[in-house]
C-alpha atoms as a PDB file:
ATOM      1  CA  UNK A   1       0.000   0.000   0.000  1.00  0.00           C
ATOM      2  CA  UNK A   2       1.269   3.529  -0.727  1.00  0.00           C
ATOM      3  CA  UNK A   3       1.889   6.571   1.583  1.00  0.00           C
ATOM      4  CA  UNK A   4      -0.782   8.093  -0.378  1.00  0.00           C
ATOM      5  CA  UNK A   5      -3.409   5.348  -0.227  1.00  0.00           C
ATOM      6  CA  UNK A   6      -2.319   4.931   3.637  1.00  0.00           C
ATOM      7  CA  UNK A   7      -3.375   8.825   3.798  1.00  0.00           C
ATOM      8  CA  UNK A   8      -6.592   8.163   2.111  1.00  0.00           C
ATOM      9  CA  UNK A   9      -7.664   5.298   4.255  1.00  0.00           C
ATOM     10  CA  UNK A  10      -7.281   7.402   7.818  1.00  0.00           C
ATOM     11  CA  UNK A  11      -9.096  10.018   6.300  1.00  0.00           C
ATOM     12  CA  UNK A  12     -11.867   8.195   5.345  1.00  0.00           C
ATOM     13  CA  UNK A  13     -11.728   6.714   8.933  1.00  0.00           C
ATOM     14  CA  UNK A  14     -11.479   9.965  10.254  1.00  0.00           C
ATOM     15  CA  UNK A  15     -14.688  11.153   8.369  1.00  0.00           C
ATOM     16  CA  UNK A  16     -16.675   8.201   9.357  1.00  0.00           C
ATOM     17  CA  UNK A  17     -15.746   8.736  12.997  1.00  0.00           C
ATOM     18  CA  UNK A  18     -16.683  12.240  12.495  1.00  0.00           C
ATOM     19  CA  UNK A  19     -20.077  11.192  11.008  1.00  0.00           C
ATOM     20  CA  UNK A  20     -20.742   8.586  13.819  1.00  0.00           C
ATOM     21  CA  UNK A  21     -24.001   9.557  16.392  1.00  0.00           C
ATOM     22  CA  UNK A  22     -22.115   7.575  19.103  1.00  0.00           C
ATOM     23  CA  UNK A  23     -25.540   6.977  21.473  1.00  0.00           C
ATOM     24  CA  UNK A  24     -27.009   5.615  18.799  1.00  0.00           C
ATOM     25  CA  UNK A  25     -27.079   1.802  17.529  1.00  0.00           C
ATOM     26  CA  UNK A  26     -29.261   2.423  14.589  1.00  0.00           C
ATOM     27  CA  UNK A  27     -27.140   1.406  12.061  1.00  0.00           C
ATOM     28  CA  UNK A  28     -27.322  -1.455   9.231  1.00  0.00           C
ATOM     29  CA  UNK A  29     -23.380  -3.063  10.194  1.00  0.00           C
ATOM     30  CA  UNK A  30     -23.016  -3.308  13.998  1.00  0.00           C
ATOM     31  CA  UNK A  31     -18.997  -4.584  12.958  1.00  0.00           C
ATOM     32  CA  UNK A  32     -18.578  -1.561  10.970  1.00  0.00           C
ATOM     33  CA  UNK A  33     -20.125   0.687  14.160  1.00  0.00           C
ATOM     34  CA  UNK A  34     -17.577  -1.380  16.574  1.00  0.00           C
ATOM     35  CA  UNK A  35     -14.648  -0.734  14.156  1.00  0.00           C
ATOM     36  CA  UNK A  36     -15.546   3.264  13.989  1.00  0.00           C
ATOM     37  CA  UNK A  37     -15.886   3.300  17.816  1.00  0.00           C
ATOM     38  CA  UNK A  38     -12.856   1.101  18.644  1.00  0.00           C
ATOM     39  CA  UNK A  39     -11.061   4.083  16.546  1.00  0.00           C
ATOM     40  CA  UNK A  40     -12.376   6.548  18.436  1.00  0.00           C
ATOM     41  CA  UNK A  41     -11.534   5.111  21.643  1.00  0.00           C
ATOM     42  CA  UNK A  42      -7.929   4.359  20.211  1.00  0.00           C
ATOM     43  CA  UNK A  43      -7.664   8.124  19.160  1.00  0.00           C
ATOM     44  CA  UNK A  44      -8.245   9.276  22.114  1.00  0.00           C
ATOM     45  CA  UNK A  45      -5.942   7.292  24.588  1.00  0.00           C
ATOM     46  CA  UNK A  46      -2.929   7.778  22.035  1.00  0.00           C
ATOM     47  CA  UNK A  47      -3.683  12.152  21.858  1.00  0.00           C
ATOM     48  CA  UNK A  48      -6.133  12.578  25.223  1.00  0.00           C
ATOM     49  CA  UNK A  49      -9.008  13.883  23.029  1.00  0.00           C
ATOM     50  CA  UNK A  50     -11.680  13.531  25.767  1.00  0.00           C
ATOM     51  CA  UNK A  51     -12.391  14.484  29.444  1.00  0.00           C
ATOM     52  CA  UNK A  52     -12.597  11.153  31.965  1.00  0.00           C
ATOM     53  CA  UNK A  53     -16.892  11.679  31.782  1.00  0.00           C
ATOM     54  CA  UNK A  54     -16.335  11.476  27.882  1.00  0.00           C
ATOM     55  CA  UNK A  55     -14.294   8.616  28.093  1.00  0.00           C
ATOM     56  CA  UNK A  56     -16.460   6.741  30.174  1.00  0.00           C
ATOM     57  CA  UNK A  57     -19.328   7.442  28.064  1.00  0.00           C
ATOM     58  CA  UNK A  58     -17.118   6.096  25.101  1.00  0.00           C
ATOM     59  CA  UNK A  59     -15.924   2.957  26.567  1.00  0.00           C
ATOM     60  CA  UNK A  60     -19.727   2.595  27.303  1.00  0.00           C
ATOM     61  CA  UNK A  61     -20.623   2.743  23.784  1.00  0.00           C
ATOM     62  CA  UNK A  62     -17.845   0.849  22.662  1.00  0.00           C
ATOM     63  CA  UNK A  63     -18.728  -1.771  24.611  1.00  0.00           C
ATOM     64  CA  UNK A  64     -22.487  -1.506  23.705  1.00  0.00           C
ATOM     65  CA  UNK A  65     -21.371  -1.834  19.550  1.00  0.00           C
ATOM     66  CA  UNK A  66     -19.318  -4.968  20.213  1.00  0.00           C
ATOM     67  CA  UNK A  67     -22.210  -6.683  22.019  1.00  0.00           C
ATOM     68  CA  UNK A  68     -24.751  -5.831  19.338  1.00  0.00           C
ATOM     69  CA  UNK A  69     -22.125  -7.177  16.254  1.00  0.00           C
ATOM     70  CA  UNK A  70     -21.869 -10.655  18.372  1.00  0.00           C
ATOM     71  CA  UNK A  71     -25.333 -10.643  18.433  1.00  0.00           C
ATOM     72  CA  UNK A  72     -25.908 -10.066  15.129  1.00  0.00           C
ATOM     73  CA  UNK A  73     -23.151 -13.094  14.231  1.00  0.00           C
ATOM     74  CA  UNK A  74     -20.154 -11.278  13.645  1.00  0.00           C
ATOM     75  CA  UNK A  75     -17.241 -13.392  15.399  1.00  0.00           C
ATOM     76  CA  UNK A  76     -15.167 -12.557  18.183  1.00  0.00           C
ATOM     77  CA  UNK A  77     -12.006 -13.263  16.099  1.00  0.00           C
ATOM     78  CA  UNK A  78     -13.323 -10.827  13.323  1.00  0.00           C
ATOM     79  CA  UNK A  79     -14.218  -8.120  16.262  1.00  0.00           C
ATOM     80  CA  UNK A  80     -10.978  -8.594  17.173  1.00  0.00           C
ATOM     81  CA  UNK A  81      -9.369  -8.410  14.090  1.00  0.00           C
ATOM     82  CA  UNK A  82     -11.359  -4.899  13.873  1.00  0.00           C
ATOM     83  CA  UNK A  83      -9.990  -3.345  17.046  1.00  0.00           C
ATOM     84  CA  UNK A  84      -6.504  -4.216  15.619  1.00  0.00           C
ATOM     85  CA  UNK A  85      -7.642  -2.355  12.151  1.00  0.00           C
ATOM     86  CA  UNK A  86      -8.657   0.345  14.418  1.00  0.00           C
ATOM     87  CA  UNK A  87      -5.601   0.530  16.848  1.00  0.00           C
ATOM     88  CA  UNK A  88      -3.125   0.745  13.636  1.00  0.00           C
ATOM     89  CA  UNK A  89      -5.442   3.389  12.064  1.00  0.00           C
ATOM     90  CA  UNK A  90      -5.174   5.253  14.992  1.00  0.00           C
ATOM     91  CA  UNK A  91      -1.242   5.186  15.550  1.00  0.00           C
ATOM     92  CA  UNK A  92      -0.995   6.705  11.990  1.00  0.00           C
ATOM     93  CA  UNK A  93      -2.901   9.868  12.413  1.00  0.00           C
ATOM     94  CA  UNK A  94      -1.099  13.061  13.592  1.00  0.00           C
ATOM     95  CA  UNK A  95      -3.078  14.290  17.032  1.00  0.00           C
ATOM     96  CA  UNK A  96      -2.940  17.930  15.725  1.00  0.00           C
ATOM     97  CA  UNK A  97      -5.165  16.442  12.674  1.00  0.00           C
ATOM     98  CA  UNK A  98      -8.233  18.895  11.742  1.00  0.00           C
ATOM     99  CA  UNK A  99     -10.295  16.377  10.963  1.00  0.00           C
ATOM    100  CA  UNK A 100      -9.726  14.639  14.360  1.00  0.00           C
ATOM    101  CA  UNK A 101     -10.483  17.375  15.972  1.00  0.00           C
ATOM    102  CA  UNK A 102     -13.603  17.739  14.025  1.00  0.00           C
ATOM    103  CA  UNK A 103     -13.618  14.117  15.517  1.00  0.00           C
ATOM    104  CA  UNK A 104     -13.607  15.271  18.569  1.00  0.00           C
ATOM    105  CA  UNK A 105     -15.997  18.241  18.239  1.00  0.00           C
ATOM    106  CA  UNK A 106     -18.821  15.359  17.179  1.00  0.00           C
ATOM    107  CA  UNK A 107     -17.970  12.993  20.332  1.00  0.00           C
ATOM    108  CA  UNK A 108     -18.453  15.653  22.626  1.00  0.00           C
ATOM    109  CA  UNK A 109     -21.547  16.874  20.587  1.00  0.00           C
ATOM    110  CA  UNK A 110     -23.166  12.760  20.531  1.00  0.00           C
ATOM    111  CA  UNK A 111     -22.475  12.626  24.134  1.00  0.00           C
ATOM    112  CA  UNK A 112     -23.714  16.016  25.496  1.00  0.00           C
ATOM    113  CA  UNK A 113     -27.718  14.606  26.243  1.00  0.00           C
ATOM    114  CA  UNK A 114     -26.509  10.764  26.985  1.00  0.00           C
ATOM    115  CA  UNK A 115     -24.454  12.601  30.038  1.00  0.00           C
ATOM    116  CA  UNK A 116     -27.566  13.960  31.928  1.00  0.00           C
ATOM    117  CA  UNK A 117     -28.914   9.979  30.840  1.00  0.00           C
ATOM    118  CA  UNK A 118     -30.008   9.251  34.697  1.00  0.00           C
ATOM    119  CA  UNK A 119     -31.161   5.719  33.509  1.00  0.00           C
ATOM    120  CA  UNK A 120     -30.526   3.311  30.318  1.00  0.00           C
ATOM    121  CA  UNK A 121     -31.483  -0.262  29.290  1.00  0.00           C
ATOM    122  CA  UNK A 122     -28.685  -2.632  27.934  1.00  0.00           C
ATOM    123  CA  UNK A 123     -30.952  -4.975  26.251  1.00  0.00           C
ATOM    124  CA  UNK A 124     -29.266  -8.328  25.744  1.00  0.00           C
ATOM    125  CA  UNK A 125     -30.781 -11.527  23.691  1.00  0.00           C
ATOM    126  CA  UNK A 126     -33.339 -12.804  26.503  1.00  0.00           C
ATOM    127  CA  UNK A 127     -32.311 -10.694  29.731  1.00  0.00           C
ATOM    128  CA  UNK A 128     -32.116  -6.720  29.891  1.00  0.00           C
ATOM    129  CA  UNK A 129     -29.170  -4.871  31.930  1.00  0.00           C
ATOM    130  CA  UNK A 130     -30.890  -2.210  33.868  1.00  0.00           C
ATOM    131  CA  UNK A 131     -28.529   0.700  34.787  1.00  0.00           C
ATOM    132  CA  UNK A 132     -29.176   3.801  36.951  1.00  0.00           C
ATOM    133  CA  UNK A 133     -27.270   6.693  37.613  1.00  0.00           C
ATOM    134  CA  UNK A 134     -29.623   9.042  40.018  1.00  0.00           C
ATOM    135  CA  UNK A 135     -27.881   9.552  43.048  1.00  0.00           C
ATOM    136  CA  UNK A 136     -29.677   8.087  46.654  1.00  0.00           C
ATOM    137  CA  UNK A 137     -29.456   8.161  50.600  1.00  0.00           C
ATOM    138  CA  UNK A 138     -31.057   4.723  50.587  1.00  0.00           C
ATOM    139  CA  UNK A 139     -30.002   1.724  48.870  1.00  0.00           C
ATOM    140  CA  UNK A 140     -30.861   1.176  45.107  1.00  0.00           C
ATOM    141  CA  UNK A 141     -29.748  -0.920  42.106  1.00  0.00           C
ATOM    142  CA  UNK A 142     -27.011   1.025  40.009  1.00  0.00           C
ATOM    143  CA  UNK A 143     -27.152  -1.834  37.157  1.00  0.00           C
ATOM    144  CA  UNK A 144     -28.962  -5.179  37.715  1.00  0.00           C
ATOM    145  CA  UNK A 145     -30.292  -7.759  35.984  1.00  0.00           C
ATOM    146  CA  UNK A 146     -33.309  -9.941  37.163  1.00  0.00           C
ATOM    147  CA  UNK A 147     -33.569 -14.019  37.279  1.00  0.00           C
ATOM    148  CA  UNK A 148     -35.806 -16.225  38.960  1.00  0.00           C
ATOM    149  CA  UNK A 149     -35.081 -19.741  40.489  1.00  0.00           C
ATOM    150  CA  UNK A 150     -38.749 -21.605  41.043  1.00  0.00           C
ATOM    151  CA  UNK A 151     -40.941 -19.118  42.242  1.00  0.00           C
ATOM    152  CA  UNK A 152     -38.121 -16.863  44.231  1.00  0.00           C
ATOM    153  CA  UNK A 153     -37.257 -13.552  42.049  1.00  0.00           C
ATOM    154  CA  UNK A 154     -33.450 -12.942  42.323  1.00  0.00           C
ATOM    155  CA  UNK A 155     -31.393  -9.949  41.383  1.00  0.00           C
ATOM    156  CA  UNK A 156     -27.932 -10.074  40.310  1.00  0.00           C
ATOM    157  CA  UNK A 157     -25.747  -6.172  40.162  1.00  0.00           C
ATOM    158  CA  UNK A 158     -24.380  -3.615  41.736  1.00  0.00           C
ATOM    159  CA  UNK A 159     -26.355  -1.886  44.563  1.00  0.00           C
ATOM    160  CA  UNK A 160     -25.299  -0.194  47.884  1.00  0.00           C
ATOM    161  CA  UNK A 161     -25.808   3.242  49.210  1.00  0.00           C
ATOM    162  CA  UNK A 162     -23.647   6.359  47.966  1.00  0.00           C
ATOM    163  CA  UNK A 163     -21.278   5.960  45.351  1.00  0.00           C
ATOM    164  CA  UNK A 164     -19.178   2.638  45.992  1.00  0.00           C
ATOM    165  CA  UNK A 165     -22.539  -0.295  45.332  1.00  0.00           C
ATOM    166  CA  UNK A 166     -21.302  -3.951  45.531  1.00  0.00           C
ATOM    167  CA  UNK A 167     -21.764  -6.664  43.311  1.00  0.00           C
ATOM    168  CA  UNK A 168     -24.726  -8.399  44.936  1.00  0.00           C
ATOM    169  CA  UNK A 169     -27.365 -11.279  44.512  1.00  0.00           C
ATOM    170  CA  UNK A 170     -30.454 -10.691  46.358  1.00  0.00           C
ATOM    171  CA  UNK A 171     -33.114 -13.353  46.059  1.00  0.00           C
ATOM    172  CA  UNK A 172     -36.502 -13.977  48.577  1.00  0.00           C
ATOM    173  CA  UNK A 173     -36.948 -17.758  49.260  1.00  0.00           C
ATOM    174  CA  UNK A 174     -40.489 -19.127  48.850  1.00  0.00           C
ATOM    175  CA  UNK A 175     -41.014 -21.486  51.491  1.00  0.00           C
ATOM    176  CA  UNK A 176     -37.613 -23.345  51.982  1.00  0.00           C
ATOM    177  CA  UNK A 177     -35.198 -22.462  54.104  1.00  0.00           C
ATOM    178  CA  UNK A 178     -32.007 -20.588  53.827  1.00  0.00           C
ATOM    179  CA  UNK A 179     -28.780 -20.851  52.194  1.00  0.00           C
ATOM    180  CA  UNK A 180     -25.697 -21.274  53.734  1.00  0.00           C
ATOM    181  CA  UNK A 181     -23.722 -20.313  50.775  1.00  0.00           C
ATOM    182  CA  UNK A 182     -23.501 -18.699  46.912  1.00  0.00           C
ATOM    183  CA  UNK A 183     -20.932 -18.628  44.670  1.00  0.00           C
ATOM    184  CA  UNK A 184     -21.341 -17.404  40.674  1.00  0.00           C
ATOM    185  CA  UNK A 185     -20.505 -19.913  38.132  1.00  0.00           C
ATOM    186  CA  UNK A 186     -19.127 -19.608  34.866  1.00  0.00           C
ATOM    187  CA  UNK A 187     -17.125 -20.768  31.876  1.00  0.00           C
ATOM    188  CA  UNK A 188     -13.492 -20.367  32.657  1.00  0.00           C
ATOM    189  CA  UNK A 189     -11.865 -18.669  29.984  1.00  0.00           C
ATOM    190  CA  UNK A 190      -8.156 -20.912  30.602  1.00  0.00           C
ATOM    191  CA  UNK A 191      -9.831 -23.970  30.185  1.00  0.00           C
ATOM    192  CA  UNK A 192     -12.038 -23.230  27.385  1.00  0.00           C
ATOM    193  CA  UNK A 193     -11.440 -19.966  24.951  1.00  0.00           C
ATOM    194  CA  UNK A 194     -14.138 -20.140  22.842  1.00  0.00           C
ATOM    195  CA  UNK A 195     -17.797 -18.904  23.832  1.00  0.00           C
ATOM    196  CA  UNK A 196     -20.481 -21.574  25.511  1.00  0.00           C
ATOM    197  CA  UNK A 197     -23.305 -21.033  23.963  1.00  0.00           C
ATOM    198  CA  UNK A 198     -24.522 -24.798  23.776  1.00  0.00           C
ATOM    199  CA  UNK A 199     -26.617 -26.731  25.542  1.00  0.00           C
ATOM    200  CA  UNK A 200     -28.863 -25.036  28.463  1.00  0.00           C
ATOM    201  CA  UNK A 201     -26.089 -22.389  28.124  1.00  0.00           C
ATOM    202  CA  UNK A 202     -23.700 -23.044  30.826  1.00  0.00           C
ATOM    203  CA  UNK A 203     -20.726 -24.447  30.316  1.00  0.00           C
ATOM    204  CA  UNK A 204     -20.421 -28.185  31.247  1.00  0.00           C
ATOM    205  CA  UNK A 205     -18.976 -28.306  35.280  1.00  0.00           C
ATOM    206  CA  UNK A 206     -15.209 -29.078  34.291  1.00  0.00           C
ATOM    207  CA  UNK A 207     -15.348 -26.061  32.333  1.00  0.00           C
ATOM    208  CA  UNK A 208     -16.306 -23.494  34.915  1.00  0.00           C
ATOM    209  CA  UNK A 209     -14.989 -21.630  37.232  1.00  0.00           C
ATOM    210  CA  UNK A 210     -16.843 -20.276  40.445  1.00  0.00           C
ATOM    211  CA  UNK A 211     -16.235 -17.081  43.137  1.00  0.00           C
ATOM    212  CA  UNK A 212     -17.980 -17.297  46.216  1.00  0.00           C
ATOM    213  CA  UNK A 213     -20.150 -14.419  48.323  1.00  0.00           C
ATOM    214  CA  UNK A 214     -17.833 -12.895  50.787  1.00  0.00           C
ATOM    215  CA  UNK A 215     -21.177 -12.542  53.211  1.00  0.00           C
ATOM    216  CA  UNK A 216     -24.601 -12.628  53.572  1.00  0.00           C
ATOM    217  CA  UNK A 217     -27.351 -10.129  55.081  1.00  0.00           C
ATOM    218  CA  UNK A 218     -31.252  -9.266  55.500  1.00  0.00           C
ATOM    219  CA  UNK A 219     -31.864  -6.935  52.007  1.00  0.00           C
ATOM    220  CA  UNK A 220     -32.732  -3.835  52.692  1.00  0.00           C
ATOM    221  CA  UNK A 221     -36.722  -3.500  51.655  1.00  0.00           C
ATOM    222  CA  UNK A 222     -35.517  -1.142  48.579  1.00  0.00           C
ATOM    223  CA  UNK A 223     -33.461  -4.032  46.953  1.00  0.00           C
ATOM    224  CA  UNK A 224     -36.308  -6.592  47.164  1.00  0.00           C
ATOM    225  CA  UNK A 225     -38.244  -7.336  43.881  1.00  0.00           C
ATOM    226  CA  UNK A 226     -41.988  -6.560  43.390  1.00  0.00           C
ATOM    227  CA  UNK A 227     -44.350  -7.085  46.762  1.00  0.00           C
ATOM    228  CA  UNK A 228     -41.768  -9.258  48.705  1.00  0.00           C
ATOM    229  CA  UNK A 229     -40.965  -8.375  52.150  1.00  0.00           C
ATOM    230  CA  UNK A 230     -38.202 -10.235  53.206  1.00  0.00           C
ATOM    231  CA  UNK A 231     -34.580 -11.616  51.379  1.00  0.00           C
ATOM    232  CA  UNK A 232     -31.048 -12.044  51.417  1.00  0.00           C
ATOM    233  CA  UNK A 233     -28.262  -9.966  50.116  1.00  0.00           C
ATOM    234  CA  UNK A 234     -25.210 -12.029  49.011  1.00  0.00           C
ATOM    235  CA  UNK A 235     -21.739  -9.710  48.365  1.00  0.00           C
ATOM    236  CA  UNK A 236     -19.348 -11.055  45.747  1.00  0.00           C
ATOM    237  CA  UNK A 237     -15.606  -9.782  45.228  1.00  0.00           C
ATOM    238  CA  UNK A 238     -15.222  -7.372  42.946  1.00  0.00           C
ATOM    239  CA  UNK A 239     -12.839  -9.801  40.973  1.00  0.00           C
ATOM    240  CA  UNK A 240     -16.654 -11.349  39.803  1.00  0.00           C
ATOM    241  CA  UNK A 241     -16.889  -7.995  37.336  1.00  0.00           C
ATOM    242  CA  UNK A 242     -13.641  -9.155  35.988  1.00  0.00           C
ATOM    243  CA  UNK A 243     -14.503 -12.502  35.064  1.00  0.00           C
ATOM    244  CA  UNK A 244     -17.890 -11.341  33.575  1.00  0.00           C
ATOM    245  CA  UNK A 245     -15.773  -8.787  32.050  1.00  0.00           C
ATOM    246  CA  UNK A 246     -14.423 -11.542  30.031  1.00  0.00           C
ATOM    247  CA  UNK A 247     -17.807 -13.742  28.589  1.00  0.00           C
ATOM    248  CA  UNK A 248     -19.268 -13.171  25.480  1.00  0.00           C
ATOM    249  CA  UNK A 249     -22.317 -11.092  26.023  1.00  0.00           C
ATOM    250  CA  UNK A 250     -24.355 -14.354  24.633  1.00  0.00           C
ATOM    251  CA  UNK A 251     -22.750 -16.556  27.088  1.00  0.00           C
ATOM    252  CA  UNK A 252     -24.786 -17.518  30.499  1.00  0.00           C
ATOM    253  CA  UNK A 253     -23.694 -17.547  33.795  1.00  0.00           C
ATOM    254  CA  UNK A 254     -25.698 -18.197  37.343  1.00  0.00           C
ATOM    255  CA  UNK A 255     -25.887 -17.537  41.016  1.00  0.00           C
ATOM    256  CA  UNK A 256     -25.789 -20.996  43.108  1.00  0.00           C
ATOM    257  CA  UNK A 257     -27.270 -20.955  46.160  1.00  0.00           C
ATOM    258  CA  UNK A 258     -26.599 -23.839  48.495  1.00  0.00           C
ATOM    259  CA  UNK A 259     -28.341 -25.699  51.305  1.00  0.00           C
ATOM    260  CA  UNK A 260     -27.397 -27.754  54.323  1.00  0.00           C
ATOM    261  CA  UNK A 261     -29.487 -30.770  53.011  1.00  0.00           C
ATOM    262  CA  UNK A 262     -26.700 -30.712  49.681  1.00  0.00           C
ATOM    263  CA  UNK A 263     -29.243 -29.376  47.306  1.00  0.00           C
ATOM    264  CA  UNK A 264     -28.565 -26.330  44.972  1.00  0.00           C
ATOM    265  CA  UNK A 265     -30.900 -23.503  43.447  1.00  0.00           C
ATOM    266  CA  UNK A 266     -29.110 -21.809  40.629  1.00  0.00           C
ATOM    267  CA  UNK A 267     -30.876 -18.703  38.688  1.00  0.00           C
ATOM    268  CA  UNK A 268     -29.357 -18.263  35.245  1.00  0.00           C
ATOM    269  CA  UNK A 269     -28.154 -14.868  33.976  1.00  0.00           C
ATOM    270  CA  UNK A 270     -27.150 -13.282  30.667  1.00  0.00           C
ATOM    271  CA  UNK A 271     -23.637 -11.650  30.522  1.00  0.00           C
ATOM    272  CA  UNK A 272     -25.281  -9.298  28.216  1.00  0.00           C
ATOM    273  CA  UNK A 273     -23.878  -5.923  27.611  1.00  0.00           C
ATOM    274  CA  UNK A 274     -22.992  -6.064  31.675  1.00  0.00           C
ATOM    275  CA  UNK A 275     -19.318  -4.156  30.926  1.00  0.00           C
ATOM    276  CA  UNK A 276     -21.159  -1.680  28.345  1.00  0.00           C
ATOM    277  CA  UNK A 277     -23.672  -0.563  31.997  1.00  0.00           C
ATOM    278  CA  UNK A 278     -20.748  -0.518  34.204  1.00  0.00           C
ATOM    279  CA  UNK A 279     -18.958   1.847  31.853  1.00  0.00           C
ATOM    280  CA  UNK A 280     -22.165   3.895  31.925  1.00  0.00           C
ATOM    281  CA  UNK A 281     -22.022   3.857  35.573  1.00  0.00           C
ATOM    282  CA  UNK A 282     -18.510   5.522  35.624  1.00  0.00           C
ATOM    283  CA  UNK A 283     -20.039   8.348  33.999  1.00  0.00           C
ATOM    284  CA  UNK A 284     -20.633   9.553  37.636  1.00  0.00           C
ATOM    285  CA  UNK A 285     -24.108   9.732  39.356  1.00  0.00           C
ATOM    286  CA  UNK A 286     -26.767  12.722  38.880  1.00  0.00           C
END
């Protein structure tokens, strides 16, 4: 390829960043929309084009493109392949650039209404993320998704008081007893690379990997789901985001509870666009 074609090429990537409504998913090629957002996001660590809000908001995007091109069958090694496109793009254009500024000008522009967002949906391919940024003196959900296990709701997220929630599970028991112990469960990305998406969706048992609640207690009433008056609040370690971090967004994972009597009541979740709502969450709360 020539200098000049090489020229041509990040200007056309330039102008199609420039182009991009960034909130918006509306768009015929979900791979093309990741590639034009992974450049963005490349731009702007490489020449600092965007306050920490902005980049939050970005990564939140980004994240929210790459979900919707897996779900529309584009391939994680083509996504991948992508980013690279988009990381090399980037390392060739001069941060003094016009048109990256003009970039830049449109980002902030795109972003300006999703900032004062208080609330957004991640909507996955059966379960929704639910993420809200409206600051409260009592406990709330920040970003949770909801499950159920026989009759007994259970909600899986971040939720707390102020601005540091914990990853939680909080589920109401319909006449059983209690728990003694939860752990999440999922497919472990060193023994198995490639997505799970077989089967009743999680990965077979020598496959997984599980993190255990660090501790238990009563929910406070605002956590609880629907009418119910009463449940449990289990706290997992914030290494859990990590690992979810890591799944496909079609891939399942669960919340096990376990019982003295050696029986087990596990409530499947989506992974979802979970990383896409706790980028939106680092926007900051309202």
């Amino acid at each position: 390829m020539t200098i000049g074609q090489t020229a041509l090429k990040t200007k056309a990537a330039l102008a199609a960043a420039a182009l991009l409504a960034l909130p918006t998913l509306a768009r015929a090629d979900a791979g093309t929309t990741y590639y034009e957002r992974a450049f963005v996001v490349a731009a702007d660590a490489r020449c600092n084009l965007f306050a920490p809000h902005i980049d939050a908001a970005l990564q939140a995007a980004t994240a929210q493109a790459r979900g919707a091109a897996l779900r529309s069958g584009t391939g994680p090694s083509e996504l991948a392949a992508a980013a690279d496109r988009a990381r090399a793009r980037a390392a060739t254009v001069s941060c003094s650039d016009p048109q990256l500024a003009l970039v830049r000008a449109r980002v902030d522009g795109a972003f300006a209404g999703w900032m004062r967002t208080p609330r957004m949906d991640f909507p996955g391919t059966r379960r929704t993320w639910t993420a809200n940024r409206i600051r409260s003196a009592t406990a709330n959900w920040r970003l949770q998704q909801m499950s159920m296990v026989g009759a007994s709701p259970v909600a899986f997220g971040y939720a707390g008081k102020g601005d540091a929630p914990e990853l939680t599970a909080v589920v109401s028991f319909v006449g059983r007893s209690r728990p003694y112990a939860a752990r999440i469960v999922l497919r472990d990305p060193v023994r198995v690379q490639r997505p799970w998406l077989a089967g009743d969706g999680l990965a077979p048992v020598s496959a997984r990997a599980s993190l255990w609640a660090t501790g238990v207690a009563p929910a406070e009433a605002t956590l609880l789901a629907g009418e119910r008056r009463t449940g449990e609040a289990w706290r997992f370690p914030a290494a859990v985001a990590d690992a979810l971090g890591r799944l496909d967004p079609r891939e399942t994972f669960a919340v096990e509870f376990h019982f003295r009597d050696g029986s087990v009541a596990t409530a499947k979740f989506e992974a979802g666009d979970f990383t896409a709502g706790r980028a939106f969450l680092a926007m900051g709360m309202l």
